[in-house]
N, C-alpha and C. Protein backbone atom coordinates (compact mmCIF):
# COMPACT_ATOMS: atom_id res chain seq x y z
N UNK A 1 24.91 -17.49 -13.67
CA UNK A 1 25.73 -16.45 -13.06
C UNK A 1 26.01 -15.33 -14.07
N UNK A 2 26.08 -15.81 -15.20
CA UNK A 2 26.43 -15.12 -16.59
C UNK A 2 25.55 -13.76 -16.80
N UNK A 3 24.11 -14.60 -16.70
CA UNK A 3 23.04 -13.73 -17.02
C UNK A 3 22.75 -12.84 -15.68
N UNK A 4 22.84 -13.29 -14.52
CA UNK A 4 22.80 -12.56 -13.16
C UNK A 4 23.74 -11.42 -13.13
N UNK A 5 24.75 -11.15 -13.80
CA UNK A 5 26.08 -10.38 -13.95
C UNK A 5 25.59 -9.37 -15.47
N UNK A 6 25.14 -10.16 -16.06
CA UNK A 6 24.02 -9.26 -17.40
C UNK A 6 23.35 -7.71 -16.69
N UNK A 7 22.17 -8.51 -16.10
CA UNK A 7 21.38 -8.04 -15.73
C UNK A 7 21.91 -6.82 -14.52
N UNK A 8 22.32 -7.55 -13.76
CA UNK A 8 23.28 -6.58 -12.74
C UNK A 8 23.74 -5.42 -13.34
N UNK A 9 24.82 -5.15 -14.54
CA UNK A 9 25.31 -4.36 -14.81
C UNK A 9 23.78 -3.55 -16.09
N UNK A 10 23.09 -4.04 -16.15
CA UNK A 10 22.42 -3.36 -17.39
C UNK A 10 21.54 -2.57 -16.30
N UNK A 11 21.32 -3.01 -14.97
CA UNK A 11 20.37 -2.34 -14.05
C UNK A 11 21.07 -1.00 -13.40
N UNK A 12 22.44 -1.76 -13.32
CA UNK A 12 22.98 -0.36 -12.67
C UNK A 12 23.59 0.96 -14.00
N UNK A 13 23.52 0.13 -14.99
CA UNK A 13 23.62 1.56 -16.18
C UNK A 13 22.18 2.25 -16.52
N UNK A 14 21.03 1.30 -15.98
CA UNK A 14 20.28 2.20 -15.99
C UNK A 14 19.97 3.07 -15.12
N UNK A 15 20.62 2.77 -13.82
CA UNK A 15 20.36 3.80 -12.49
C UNK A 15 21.33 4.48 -12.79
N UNK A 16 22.45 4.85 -13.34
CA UNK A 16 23.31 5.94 -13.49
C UNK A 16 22.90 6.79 -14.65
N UNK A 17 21.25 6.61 -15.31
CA UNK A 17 20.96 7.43 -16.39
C UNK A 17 21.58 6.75 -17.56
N UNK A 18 22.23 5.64 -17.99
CA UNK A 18 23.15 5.55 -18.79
C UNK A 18 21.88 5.04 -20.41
N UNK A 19 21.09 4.73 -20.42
CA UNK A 19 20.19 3.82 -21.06
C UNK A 19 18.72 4.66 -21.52
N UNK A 20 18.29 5.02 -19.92
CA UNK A 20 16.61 5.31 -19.79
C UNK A 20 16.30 6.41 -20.88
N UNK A 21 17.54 7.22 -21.33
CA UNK A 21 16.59 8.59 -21.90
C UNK A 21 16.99 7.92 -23.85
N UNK A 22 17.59 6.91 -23.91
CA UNK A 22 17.20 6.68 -24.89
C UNK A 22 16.24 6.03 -25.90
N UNK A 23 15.09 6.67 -26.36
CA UNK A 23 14.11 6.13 -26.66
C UNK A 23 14.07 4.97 -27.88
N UNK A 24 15.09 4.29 -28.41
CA UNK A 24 14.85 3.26 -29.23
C UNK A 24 15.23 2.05 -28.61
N UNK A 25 15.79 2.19 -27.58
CA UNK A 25 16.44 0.94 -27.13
C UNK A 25 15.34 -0.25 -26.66
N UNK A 26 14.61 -0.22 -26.86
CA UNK A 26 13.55 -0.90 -26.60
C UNK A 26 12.32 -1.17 -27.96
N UNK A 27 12.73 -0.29 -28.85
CA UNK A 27 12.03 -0.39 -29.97
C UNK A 27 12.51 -1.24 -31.45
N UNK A 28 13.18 -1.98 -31.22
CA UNK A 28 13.43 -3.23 -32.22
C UNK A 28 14.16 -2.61 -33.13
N UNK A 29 14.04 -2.43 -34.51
CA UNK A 29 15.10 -1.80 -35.70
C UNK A 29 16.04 -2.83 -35.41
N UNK A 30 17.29 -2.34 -36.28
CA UNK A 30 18.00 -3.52 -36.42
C UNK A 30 18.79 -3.17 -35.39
N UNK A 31 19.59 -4.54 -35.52
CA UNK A 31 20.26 -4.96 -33.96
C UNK A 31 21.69 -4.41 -34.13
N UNK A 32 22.93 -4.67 -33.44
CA UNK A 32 24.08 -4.35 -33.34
C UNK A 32 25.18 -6.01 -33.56
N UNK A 33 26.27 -5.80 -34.96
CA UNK A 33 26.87 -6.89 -34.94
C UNK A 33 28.06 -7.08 -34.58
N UNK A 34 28.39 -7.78 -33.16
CA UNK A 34 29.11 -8.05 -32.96
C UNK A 34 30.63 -7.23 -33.07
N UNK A 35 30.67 -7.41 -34.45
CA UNK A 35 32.14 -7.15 -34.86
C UNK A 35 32.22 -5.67 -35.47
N UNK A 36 30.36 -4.76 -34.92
CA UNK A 36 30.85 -3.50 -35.14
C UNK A 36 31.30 -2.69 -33.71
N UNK A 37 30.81 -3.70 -32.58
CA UNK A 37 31.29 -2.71 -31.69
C UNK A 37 33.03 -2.50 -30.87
N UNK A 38 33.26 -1.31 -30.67
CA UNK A 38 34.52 -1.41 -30.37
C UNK A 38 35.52 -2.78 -29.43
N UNK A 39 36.32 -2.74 -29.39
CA UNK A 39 37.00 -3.81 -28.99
C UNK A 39 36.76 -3.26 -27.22
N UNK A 40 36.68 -2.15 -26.73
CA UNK A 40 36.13 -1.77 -25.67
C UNK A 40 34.69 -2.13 -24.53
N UNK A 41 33.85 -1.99 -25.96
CA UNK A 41 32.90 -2.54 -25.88
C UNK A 41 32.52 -3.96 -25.66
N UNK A 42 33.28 -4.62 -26.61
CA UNK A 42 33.14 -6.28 -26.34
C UNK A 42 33.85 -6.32 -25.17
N UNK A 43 35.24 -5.99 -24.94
CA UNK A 43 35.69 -6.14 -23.19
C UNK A 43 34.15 -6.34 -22.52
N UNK A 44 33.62 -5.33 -22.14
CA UNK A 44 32.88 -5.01 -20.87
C UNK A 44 31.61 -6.02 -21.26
N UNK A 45 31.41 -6.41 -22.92
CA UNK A 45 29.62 -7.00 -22.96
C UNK A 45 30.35 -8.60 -23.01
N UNK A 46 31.63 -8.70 -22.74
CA UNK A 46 32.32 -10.25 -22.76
C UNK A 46 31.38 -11.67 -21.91
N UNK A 47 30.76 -11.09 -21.21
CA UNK A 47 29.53 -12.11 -20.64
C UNK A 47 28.30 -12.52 -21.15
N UNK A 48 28.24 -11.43 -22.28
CA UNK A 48 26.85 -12.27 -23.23
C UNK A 48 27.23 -12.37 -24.70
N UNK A 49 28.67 -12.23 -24.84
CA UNK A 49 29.24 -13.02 -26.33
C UNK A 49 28.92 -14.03 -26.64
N UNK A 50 28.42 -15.34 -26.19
CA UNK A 50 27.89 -16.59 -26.75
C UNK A 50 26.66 -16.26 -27.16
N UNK A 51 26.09 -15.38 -26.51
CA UNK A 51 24.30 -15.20 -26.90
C UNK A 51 24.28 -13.52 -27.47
N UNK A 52 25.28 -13.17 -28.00
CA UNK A 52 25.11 -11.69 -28.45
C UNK A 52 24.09 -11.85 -29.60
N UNK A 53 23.74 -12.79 -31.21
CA UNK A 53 23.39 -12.97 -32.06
C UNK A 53 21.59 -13.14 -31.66
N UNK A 54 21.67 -13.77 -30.79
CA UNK A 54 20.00 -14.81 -30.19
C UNK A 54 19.35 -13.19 -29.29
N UNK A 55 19.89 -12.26 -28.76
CA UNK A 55 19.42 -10.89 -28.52
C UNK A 55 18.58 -10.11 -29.36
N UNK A 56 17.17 -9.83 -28.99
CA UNK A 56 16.38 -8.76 -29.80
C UNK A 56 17.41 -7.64 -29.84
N UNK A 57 17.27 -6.89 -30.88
CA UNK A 57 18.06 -5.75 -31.71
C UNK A 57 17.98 -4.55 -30.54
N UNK A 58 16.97 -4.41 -29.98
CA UNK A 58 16.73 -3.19 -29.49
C UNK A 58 17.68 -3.78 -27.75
N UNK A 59 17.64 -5.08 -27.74
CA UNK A 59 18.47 -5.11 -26.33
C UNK A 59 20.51 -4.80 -26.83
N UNK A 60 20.27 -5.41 -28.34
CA UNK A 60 21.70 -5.23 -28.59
C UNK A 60 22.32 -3.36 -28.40
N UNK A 61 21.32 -2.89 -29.18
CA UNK A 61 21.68 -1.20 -28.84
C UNK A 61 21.59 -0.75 -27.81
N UNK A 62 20.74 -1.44 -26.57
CA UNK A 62 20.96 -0.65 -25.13
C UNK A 62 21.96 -1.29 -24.40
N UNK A 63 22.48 -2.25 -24.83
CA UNK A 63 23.65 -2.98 -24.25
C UNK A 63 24.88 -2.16 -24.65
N UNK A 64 24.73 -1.93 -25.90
CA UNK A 64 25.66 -1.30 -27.11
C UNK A 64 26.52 0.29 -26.07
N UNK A 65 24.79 0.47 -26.23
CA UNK A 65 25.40 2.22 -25.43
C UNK A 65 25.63 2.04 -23.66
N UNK A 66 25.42 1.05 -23.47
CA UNK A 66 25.37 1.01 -21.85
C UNK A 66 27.20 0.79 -22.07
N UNK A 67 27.80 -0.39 -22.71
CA UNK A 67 28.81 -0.24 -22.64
C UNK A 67 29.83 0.86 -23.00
N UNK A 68 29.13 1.85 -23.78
CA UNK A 68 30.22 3.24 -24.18
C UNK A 68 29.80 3.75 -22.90
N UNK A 69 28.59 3.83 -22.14
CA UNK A 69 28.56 4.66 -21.20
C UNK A 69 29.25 4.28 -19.64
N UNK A 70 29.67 3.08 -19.95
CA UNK A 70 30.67 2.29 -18.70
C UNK A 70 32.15 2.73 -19.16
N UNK A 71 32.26 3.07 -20.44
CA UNK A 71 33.63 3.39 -20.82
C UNK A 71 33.94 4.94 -20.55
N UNK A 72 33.04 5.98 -20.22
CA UNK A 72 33.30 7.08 -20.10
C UNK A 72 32.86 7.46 -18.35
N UNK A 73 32.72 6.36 -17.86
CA UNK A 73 32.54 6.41 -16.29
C UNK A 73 33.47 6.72 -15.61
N UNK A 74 34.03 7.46 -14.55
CA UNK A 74 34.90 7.77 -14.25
C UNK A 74 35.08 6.79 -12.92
N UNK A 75 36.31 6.18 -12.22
CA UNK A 75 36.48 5.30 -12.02
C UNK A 75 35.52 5.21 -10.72
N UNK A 76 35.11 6.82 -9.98
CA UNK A 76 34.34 6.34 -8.84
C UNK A 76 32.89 6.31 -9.01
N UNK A 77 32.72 6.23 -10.74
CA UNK A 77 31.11 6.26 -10.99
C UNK A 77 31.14 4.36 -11.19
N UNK A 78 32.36 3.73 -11.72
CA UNK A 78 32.17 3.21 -11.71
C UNK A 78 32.23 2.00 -10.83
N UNK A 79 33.05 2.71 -9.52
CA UNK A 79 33.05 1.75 -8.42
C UNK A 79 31.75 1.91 -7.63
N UNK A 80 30.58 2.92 -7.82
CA UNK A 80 29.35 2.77 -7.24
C UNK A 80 28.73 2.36 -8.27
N UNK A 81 28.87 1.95 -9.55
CA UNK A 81 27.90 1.43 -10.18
C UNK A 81 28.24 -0.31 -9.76
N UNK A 82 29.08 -0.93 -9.92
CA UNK A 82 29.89 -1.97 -9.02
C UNK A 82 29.19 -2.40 -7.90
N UNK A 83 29.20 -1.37 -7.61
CA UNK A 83 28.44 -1.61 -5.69
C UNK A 83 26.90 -1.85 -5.74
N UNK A 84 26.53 -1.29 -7.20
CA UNK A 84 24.87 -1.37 -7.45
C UNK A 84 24.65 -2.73 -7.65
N UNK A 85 25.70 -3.32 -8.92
CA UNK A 85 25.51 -4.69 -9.38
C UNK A 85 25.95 -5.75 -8.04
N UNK A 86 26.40 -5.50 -7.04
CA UNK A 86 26.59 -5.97 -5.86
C UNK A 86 25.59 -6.29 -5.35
N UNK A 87 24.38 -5.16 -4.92
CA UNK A 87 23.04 -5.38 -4.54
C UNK A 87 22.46 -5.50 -5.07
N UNK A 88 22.57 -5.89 -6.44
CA UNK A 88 21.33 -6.53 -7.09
C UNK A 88 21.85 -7.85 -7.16
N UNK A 89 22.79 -8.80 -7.36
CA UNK A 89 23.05 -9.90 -7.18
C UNK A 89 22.61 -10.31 -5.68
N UNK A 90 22.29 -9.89 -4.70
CA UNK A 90 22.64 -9.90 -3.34
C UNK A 90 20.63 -9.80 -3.13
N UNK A 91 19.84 -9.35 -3.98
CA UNK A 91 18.55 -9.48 -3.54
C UNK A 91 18.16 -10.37 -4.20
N UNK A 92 17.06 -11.28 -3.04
CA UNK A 92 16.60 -12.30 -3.78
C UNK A 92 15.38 -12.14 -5.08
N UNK A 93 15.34 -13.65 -5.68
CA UNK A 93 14.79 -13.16 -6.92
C UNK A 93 13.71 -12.67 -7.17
N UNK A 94 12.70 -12.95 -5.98
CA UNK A 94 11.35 -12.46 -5.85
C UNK A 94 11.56 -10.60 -6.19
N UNK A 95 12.43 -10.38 -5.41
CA UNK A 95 12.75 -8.95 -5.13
C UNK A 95 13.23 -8.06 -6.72
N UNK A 96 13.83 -8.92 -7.50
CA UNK A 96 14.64 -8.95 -8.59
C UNK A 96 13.31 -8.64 -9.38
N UNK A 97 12.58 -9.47 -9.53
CA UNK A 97 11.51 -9.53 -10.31
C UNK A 97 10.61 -8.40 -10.54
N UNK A 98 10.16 -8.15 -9.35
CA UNK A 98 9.16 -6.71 -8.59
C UNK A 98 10.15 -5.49 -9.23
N UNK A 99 11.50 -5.36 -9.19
CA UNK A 99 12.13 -4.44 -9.87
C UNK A 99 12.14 -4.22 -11.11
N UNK A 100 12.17 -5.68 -11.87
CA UNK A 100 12.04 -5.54 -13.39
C UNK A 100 10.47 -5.09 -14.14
N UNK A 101 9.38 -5.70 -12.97
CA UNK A 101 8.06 -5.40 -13.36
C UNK A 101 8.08 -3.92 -13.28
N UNK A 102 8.79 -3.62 -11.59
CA UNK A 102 8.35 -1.66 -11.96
C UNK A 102 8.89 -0.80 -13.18
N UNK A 103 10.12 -1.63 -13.49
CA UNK A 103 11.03 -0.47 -14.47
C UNK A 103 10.20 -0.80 -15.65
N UNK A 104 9.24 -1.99 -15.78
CA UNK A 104 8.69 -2.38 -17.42
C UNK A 104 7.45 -1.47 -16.98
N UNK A 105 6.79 -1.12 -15.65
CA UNK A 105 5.73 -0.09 -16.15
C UNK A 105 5.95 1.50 -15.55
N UNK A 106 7.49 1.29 -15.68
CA UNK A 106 8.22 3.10 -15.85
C UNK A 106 8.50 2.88 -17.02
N UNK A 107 8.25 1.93 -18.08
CA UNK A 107 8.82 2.31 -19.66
C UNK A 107 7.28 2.64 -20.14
N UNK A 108 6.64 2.13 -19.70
CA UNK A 108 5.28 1.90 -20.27
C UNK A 108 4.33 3.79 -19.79
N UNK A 109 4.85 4.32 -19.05
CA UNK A 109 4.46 5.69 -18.84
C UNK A 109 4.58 6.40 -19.52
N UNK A 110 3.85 7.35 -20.05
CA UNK A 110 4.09 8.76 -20.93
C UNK A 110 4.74 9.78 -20.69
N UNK A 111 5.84 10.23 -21.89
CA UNK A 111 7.09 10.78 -21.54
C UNK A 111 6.99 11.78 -20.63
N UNK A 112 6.19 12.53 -19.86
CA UNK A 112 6.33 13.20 -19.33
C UNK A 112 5.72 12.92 -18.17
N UNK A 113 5.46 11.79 -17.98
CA UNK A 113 5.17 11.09 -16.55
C UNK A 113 6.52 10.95 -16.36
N UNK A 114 7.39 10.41 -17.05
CA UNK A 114 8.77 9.56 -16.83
C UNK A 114 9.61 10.79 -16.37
N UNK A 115 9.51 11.69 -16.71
CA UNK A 115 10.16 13.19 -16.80
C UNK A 115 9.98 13.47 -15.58
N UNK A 116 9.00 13.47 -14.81
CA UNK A 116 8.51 14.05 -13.61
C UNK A 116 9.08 13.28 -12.48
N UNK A 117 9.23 11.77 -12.89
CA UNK A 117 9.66 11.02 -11.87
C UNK A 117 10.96 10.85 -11.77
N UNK A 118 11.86 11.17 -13.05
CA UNK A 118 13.15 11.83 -13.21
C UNK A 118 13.45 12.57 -12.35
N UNK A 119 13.02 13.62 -12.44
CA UNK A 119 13.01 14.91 -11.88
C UNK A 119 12.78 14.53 -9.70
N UNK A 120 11.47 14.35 -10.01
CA UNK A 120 11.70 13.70 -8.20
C UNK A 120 12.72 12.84 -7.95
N UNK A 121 12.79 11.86 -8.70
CA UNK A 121 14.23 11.18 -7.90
C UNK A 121 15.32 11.86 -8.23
N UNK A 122 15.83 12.68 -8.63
CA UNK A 122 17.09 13.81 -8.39
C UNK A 122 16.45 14.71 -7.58
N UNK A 123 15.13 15.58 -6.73
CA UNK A 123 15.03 16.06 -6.23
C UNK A 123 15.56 15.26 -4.54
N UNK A 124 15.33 14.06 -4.46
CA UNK A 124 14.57 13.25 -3.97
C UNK A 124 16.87 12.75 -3.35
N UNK A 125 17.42 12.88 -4.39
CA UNK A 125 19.32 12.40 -4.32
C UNK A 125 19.63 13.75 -3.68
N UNK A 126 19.09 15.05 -4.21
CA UNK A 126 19.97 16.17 -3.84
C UNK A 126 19.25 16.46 -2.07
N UNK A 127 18.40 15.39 -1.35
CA UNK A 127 18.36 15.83 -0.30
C UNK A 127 19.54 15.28 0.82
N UNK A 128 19.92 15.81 2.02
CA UNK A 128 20.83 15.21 2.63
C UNK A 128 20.62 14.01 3.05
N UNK A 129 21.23 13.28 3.18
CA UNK A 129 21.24 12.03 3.45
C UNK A 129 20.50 11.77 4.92
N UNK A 130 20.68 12.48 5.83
CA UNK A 130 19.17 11.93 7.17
C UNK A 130 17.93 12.54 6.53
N UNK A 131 17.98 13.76 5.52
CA UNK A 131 16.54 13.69 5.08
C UNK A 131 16.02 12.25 4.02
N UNK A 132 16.62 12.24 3.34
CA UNK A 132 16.37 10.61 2.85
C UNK A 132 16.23 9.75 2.98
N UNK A 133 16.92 9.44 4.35
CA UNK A 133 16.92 8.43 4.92
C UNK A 133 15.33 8.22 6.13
N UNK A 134 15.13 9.10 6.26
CA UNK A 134 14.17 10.00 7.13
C UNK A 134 12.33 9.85 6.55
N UNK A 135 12.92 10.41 5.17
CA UNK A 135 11.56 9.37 4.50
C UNK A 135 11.52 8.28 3.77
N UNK A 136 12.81 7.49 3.91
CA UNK A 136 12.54 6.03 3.46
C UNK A 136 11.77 5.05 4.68
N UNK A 137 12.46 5.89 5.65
CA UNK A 137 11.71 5.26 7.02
C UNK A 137 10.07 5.43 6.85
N UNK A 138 9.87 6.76 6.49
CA UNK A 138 8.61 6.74 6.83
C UNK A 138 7.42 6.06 5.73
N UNK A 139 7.91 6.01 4.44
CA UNK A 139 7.22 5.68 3.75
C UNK A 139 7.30 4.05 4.01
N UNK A 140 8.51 3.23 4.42
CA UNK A 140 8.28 1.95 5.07
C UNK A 140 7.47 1.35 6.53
N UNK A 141 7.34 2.80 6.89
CA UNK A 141 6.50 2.18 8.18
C UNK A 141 4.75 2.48 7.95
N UNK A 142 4.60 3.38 6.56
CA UNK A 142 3.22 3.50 6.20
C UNK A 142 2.58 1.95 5.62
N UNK A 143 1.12 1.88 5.86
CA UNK A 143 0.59 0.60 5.62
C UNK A 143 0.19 1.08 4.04
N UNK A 144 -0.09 -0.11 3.47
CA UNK A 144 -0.35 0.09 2.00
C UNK A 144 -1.34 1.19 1.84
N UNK A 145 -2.45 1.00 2.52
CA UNK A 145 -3.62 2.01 2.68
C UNK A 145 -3.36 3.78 2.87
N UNK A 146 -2.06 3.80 3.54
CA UNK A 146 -1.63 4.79 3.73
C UNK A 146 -1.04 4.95 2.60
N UNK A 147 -0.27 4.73 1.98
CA UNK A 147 0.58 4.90 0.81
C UNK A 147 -0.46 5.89 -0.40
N UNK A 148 -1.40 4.15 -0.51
CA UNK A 148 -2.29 5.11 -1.46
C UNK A 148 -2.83 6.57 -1.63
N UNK A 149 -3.49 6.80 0.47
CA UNK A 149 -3.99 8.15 0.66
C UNK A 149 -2.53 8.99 0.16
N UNK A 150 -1.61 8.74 0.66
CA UNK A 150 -0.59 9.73 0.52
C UNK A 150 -0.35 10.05 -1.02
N UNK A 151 -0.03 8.75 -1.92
CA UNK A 151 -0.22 8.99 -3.46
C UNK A 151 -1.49 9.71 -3.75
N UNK A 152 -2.80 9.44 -3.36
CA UNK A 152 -3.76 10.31 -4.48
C UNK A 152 -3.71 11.30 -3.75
N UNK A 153 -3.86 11.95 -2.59
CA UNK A 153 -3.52 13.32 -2.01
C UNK A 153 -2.05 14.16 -3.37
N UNK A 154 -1.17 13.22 -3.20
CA UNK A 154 -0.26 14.24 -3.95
C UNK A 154 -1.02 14.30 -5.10
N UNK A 155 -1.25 13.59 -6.23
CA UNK A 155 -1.79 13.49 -7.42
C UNK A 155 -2.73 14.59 -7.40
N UNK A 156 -3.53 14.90 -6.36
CA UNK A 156 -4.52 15.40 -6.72
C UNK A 156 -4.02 17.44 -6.44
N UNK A 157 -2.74 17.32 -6.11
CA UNK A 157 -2.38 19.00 -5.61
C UNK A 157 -1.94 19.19 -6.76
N UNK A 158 -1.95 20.41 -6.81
CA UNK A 158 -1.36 21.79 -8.48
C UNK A 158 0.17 21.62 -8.04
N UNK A 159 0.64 21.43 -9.10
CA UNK A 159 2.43 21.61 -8.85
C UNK A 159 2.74 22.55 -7.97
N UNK A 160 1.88 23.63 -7.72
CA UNK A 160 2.23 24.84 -6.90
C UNK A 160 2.31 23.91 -5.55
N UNK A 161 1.16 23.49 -5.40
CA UNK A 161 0.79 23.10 -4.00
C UNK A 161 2.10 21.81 -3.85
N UNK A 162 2.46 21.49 -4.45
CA UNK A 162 3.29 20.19 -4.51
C UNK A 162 4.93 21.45 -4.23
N UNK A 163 5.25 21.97 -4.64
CA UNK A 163 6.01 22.79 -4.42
C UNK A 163 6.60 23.76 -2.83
N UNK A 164 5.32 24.27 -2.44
CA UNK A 164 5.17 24.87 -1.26
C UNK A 164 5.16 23.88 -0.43
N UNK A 165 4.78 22.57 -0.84
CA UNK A 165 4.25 21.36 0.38
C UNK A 165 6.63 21.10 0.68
N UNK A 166 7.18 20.69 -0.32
CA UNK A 166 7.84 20.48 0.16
C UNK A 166 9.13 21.41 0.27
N UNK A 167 8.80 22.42 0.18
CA UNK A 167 9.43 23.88 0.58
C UNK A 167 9.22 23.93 2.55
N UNK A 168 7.74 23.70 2.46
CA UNK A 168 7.80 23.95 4.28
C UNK A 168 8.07 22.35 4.95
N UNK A 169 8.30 21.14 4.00
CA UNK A 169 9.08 20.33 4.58
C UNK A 169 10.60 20.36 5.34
N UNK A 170 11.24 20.88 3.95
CA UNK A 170 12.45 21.33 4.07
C UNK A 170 13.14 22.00 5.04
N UNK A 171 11.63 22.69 5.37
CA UNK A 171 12.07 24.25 5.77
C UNK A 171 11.58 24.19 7.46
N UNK A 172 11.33 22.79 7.39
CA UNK A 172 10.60 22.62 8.94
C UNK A 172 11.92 21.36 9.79
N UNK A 173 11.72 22.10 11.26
CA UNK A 173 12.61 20.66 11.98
C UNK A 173 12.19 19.60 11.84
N UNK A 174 12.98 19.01 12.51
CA UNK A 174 12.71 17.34 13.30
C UNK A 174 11.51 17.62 14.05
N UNK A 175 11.26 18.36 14.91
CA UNK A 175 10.25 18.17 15.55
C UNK A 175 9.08 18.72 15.12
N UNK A 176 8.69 19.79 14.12
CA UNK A 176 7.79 20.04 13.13
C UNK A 176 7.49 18.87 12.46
N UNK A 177 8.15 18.57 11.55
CA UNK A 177 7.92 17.12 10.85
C UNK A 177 7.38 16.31 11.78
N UNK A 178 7.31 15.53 12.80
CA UNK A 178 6.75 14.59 13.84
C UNK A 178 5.44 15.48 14.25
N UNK A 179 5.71 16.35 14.19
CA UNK A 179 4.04 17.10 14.48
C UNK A 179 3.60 17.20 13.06
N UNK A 180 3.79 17.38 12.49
CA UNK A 180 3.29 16.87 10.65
C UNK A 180 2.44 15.87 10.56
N UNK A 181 3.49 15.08 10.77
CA UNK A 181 3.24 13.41 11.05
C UNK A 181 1.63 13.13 11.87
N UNK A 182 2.07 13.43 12.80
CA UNK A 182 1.14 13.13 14.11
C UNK A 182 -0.56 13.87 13.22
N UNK A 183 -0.21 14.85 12.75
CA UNK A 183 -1.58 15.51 12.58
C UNK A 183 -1.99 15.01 10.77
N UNK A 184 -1.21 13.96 10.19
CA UNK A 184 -1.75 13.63 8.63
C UNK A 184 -3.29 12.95 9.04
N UNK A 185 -2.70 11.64 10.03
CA UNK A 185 -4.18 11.20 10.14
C UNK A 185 -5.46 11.49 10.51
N UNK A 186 -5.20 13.22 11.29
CA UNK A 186 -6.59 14.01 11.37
C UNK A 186 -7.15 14.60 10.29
N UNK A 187 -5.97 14.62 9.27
CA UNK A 187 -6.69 15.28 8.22
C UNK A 187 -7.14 14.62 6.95
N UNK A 188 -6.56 13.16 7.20
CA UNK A 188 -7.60 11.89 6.00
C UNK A 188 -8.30 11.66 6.94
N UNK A 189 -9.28 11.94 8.04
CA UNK A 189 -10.46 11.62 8.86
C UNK A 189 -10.26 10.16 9.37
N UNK A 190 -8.25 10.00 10.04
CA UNK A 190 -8.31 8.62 9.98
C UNK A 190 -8.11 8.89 11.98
């Protein structure tokens, strides 16, 4: 439960940005002892005090700063970060797993892959919530096969074209979009 409550909170400091843009935390150097971090700090990392010592160095410093960055959370960042470690306790572990594999090959990307996908998922938060919701639907009702066409189609447009594409998304109804829709598969010759 200990480590489920670990993990929980280290997942949701990394979805609040709290961790990802620091680049050593994952790179070993020496570790963090115990009795240098604030008494603040130990509050919040109080669930992996028996095993703080047996921690690679580079998990002690992203733990380190995850907890200053829980300390400067303001109380409703930190009642949705709360709500994060909620649903991640709450998915099963298969599901748990598939999350930890993607975030180990979003570390494994080149910084300016990581940058870009930064960047889309805040493009991706600042839309309204039925537009978001709107293409979570749709990208869940696409078959894997589709996914792919849809990934190398984008991959393969100029930022321009990636730009204008979702400028006349935006910029199109409900019922444009469904005629969007309707006409993708004439144009992968499906």
């Amino acid at each position: 439960m200990k480590r489920q409550l670990l993990i929980a909170m280290v997942c949701a400091l990394f979805a609040t940005g709290a961790v990802h843009a620091q680049g050593a935390a994952g790179a070993g150097g020496s570790g963090v002892e115990w009795k240098d971090l604030t008494a603040e700090q130990q509050a919040v990392l109080a669930p992996v005090r028996e095993r703080w010592n047996s921690l690679p160095p580079g998990r002690q410093q992203a733990l380190s700063r995850g907890a200053e960055r829980w300390q400067q959370m303001t109380p409703e960042q930190r009642t949705q970060a709360r709500q994060r470690m909620q649903r991640w306790r709450d998915l099963p572990p298969e599901q748990q797993q598939q999350l930890r594999d993607r975030y180990q090959r979003f570390k494994e990307l080149p910084a300016e892959d990581q940058q870009r996908l930064r960047e889309n998922f805040r493009r991706f938060q600042d839309l309204p919530p039925e537009q978001r919701e709107d293409l979570r639907k749709r990208w869940q009702e696409m078959s894997p096969e589709q996914r792919q066409q849809f990934q190398d189609r984008w991959q393969q447009m100029t930022p321009e074209q990636r730009q204008k594409a979702r400028e006349r998304w935006q910029q199109s109804t409900p019922e444009q979009r469904q005629k969007m829709r309707d006409r993708a598969p004439q144009r992968r010759g499906g």
